[in-house]
PDB file of N, CA and C in Angstrom:
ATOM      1  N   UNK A   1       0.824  -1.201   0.000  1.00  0.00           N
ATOM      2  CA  UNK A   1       0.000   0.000   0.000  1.00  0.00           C
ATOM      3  C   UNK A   1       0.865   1.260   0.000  1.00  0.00           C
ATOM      4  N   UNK A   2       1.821   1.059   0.675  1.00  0.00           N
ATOM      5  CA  UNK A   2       2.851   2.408   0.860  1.00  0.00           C
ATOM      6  C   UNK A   2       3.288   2.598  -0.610  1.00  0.00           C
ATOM      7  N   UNK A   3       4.202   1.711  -1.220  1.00  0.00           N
ATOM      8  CA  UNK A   3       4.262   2.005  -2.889  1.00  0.00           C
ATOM      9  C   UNK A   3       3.607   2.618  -3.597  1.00  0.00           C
ATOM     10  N   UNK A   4       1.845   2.402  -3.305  1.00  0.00           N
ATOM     11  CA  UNK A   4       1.317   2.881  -4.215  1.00  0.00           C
ATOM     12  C   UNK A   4       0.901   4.299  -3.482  1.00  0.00           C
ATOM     13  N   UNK A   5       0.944   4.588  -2.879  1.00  0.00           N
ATOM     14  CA  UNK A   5       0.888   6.090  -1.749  1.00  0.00           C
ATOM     15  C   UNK A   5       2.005   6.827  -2.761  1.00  0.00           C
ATOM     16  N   UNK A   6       3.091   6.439  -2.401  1.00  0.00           N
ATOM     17  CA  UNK A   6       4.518   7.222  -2.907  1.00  0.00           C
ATOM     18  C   UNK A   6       4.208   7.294  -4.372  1.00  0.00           C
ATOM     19  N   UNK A   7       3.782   6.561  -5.113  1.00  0.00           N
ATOM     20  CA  UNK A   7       3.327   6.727  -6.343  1.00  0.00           C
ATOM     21  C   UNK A   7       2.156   7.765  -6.636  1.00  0.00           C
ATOM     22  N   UNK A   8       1.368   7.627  -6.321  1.00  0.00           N
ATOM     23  CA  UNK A   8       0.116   8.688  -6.355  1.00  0.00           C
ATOM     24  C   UNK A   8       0.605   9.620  -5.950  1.00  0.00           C
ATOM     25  N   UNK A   9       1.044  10.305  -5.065  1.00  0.00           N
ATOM     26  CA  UNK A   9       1.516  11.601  -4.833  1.00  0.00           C
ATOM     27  C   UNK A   9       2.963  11.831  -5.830  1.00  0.00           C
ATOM     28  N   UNK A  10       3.854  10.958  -6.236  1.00  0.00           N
ATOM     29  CA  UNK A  10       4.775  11.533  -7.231  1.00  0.00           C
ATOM     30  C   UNK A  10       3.610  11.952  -8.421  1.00  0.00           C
ATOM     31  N   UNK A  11       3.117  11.102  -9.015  1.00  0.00           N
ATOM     32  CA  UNK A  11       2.144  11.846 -10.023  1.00  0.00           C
ATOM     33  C   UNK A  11       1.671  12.498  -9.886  1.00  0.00           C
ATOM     34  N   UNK A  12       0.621  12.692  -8.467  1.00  0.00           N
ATOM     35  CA  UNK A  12       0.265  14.321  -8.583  1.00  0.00           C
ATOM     36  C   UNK A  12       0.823  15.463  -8.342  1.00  0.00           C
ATOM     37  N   UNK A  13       2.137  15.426  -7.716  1.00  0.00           N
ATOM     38  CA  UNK A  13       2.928  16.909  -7.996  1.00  0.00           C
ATOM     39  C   UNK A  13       3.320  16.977  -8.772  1.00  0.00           C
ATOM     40  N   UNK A  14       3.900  15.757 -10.218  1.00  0.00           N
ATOM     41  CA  UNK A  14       4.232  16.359 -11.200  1.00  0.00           C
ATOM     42  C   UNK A  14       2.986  16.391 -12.179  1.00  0.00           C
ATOM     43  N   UNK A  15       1.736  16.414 -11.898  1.00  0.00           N
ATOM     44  CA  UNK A  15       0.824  16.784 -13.048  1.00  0.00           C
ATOM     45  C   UNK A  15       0.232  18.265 -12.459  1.00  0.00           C
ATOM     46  N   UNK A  16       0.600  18.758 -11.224  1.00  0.00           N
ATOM     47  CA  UNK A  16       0.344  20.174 -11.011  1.00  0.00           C
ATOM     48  C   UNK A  16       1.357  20.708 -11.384  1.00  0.00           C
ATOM     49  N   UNK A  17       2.747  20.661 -11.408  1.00  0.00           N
ATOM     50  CA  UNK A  17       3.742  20.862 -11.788  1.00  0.00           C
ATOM     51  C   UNK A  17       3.587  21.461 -13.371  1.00  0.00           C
ATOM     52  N   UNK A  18       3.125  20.256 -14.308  1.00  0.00           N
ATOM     53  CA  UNK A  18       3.006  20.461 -15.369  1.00  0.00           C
ATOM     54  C   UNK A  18       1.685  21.246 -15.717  1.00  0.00           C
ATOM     55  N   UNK A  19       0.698  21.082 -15.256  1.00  0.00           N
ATOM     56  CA  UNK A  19      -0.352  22.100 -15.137  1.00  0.00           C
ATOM     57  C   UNK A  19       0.118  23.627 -15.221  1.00  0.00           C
ATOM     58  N   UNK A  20       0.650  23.932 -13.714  1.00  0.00           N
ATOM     59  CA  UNK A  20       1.361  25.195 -13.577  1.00  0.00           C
ATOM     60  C   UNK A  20       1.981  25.844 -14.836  1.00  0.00           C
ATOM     61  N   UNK A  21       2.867  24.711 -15.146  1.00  0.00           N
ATOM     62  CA  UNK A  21       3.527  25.496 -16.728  1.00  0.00           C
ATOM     63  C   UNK A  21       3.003  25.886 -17.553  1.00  0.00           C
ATOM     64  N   UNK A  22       2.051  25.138 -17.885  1.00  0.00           N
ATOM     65  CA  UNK A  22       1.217  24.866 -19.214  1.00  0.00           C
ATOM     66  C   UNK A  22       0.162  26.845 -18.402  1.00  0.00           C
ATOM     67  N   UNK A  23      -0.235  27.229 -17.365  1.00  0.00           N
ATOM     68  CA  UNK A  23      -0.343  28.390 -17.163  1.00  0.00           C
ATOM     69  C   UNK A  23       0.105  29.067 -17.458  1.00  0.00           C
ATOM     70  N   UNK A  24       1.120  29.174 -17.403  1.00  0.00           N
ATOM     71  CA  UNK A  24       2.527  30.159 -17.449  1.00  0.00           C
ATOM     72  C   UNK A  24       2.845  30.531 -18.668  1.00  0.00           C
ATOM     73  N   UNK A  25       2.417  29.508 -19.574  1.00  0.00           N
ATOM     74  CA  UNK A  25       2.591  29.639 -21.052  1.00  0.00           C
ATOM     75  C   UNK A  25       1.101  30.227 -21.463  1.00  0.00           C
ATOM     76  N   UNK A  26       0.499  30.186 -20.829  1.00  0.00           N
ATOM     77  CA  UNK A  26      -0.766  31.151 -21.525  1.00  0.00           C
ATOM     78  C   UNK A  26      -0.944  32.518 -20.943  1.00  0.00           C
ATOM     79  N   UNK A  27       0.064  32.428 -20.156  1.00  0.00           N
ATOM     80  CA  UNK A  27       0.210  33.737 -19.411  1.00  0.00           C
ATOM     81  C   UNK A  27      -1.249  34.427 -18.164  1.00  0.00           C
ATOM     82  N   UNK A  28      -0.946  33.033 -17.237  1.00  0.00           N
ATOM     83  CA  UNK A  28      -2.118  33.328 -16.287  1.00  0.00           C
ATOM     84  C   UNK A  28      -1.549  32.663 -14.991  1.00  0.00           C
ATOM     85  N   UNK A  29      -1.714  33.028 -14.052  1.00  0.00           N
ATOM     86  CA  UNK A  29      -1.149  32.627 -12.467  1.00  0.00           C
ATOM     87  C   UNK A  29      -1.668  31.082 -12.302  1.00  0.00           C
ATOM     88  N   UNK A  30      -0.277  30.583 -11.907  1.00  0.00           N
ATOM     89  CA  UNK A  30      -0.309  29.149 -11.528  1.00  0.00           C
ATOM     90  C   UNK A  30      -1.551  28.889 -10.228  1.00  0.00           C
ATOM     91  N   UNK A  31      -2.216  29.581  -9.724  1.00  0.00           N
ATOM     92  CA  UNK A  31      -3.510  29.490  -8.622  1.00  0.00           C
ATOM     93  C   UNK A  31      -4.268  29.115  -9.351  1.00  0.00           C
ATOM     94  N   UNK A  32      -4.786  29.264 -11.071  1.00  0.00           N
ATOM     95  CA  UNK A  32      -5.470  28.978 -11.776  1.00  0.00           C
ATOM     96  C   UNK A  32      -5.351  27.533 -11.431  1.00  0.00           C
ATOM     97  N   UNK A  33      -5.129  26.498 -11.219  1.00  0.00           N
ATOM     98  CA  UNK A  33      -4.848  24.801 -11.361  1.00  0.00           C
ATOM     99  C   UNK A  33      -5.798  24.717 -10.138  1.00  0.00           C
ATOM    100  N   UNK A  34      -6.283  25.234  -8.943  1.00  0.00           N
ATOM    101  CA  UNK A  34      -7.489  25.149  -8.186  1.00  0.00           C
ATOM    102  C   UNK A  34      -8.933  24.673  -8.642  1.00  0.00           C
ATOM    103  N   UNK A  35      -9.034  25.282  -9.599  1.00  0.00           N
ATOM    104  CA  UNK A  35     -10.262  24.816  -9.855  1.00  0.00           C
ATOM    105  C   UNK A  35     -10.368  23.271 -11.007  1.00  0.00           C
ATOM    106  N   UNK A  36      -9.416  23.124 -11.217  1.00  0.00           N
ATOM    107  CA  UNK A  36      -9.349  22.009 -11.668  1.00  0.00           C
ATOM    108  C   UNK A  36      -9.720  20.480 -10.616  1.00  0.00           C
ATOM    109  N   UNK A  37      -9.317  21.072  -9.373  1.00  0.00           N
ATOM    110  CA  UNK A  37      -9.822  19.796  -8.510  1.00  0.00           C
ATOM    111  C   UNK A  37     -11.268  20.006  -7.828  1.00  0.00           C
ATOM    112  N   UNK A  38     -12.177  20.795  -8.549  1.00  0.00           N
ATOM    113  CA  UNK A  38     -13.405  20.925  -8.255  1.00  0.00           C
ATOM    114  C   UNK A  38     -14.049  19.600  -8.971  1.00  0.00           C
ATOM    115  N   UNK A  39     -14.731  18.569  -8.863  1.00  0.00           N
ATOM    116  CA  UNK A  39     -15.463  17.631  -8.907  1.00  0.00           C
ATOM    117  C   UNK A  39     -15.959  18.253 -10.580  1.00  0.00           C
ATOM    118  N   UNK A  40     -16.923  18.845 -10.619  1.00  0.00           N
ATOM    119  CA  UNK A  40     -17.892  19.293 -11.717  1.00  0.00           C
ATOM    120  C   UNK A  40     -16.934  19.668 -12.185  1.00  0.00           C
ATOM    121  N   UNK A  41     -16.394  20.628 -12.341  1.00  0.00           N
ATOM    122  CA  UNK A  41     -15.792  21.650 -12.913  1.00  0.00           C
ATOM    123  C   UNK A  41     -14.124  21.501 -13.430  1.00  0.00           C
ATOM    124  N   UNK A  42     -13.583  20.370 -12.839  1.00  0.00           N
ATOM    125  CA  UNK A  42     -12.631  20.346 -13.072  1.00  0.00           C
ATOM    126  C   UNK A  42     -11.837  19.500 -14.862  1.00  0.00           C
ATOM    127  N   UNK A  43     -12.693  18.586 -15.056  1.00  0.00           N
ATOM    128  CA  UNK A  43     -12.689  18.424 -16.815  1.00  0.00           C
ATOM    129  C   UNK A  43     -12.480  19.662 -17.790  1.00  0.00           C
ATOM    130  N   UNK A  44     -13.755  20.447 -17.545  1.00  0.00           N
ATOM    131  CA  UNK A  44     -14.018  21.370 -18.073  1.00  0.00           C
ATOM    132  C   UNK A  44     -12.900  22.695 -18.051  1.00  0.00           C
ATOM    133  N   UNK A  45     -12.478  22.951 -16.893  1.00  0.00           N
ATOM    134  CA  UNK A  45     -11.638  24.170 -16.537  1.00  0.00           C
ATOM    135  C   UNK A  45     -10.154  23.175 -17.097  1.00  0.00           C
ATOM    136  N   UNK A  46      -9.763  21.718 -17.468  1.00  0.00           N
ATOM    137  CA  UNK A  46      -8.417  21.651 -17.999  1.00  0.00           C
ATOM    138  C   UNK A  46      -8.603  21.184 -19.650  1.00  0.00           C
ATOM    139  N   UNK A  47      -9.489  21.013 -20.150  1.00  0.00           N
ATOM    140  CA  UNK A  47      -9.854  21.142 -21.380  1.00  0.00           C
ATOM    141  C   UNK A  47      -9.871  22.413 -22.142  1.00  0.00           C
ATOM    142  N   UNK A  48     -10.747  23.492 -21.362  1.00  0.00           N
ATOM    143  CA  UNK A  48     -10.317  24.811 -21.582  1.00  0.00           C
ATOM    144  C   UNK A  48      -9.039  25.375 -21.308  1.00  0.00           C
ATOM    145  N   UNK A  49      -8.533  25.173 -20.147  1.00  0.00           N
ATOM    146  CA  UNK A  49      -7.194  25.821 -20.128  1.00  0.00           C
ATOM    147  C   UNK A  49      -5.888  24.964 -21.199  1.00  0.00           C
ATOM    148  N   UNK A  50      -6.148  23.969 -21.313  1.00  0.00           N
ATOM    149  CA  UNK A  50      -4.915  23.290 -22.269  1.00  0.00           C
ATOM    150  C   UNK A  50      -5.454  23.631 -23.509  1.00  0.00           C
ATOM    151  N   UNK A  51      -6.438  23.989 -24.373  1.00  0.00           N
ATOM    152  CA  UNK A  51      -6.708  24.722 -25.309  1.00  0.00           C
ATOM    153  C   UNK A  51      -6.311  25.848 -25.897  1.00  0.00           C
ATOM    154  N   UNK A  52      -6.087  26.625 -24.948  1.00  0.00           N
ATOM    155  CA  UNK A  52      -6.169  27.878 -24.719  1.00  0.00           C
ATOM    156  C   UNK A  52      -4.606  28.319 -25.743  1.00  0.00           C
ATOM    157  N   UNK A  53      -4.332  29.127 -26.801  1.00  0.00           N
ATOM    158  CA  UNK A  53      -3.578  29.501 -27.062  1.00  0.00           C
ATOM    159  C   UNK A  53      -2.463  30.053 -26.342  1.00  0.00           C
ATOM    160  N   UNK A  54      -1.246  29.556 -26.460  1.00  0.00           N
ATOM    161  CA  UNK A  54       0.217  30.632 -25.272  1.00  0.00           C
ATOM    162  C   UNK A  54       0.439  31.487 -25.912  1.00  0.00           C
ATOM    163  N   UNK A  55       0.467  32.438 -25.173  1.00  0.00           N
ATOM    164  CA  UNK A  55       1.482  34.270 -25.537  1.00  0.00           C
ATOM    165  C   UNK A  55       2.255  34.089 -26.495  1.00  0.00           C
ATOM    166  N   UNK A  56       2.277  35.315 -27.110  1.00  0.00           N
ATOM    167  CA  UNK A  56       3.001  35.306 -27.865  1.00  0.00           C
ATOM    168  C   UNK A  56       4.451  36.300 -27.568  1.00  0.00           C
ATOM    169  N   UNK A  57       5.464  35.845 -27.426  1.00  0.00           N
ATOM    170  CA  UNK A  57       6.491  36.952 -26.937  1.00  0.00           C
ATOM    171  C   UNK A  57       7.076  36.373 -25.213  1.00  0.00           C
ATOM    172  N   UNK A  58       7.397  37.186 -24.170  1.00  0.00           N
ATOM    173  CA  UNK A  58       7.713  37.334 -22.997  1.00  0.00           C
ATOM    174  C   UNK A  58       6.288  37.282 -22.308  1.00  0.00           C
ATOM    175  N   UNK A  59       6.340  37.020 -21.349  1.00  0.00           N
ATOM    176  CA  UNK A  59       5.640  36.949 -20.212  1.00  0.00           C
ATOM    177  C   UNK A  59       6.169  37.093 -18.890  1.00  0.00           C
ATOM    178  N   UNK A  60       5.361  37.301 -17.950  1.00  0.00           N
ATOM    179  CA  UNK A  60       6.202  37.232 -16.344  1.00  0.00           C
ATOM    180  C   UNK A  60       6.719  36.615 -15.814  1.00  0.00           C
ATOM    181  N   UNK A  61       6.333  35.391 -16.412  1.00  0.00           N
ATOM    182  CA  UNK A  61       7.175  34.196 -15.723  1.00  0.00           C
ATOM    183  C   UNK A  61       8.646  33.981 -16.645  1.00  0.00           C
ATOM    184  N   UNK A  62       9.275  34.749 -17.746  1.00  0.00           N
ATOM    185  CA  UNK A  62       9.983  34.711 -18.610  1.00  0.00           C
ATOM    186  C   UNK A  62       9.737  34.632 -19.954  1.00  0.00           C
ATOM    187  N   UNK A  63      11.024  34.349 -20.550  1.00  0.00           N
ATOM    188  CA  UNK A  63      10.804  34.436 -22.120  1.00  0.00           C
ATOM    189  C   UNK A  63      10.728  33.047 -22.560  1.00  0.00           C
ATOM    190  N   UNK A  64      10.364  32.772 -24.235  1.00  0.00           N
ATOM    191  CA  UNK A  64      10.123  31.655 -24.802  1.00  0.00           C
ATOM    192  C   UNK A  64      10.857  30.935 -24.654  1.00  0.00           C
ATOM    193  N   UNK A  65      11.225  29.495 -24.566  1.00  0.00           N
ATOM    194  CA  UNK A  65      12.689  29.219 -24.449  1.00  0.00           C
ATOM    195  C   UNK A  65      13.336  28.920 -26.118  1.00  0.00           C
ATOM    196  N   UNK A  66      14.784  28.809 -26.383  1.00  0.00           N
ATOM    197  CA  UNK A  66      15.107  28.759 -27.506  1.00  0.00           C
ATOM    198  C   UNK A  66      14.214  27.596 -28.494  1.00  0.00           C
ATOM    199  N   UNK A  67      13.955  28.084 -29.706  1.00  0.00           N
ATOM    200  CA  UNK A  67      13.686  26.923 -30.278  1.00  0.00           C
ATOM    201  C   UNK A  67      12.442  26.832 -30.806  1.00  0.00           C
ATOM    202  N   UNK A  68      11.483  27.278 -29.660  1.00  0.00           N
ATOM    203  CA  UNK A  68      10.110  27.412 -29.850  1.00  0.00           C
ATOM    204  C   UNK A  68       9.358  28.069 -30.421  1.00  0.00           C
ATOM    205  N   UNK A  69       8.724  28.269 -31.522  1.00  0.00           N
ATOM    206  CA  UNK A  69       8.285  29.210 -32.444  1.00  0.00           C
ATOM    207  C   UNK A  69       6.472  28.766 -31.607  1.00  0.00           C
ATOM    208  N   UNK A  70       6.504  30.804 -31.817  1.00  0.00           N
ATOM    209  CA  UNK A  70       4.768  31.037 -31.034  1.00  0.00           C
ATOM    210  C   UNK A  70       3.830  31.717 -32.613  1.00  0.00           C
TER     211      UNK A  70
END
């Protein structure tokens, strides 16, 4: 049971982790990933947000990284 404990929580910090980014690239505060663990609402709010076109240019959290055409 412990294995699979340590497992479930490695996946879920790195799928907020990756959440977070995937914010960052649309240029909106990583707090946005909250409502994703709303029951109803949470499909909906990461379907829309991974949709969502990224900035084009710099943002606050930094610039594009090399390579990446926006």
């Amino acid at each position: 049971m412990i294995p699979a404990l340590i497992f479930t929580f490695a996946a879920g910090l790195s799928w907020i982790a990756l959440v977070v980014r995937r914010l960052h690239d649309v240029g909106l505060s990583g707090w946005f990933v909250l409502p994703c663990f709303i029951p109803a609402v949470g499909g909906v709010a990461m379907l829309v947000l991974g949709l969502v076109q990224s900035q084009v240019g710099e943002n606050p959290w930094g610039p594009v990284p090399a390579g990446v055409r926006t």
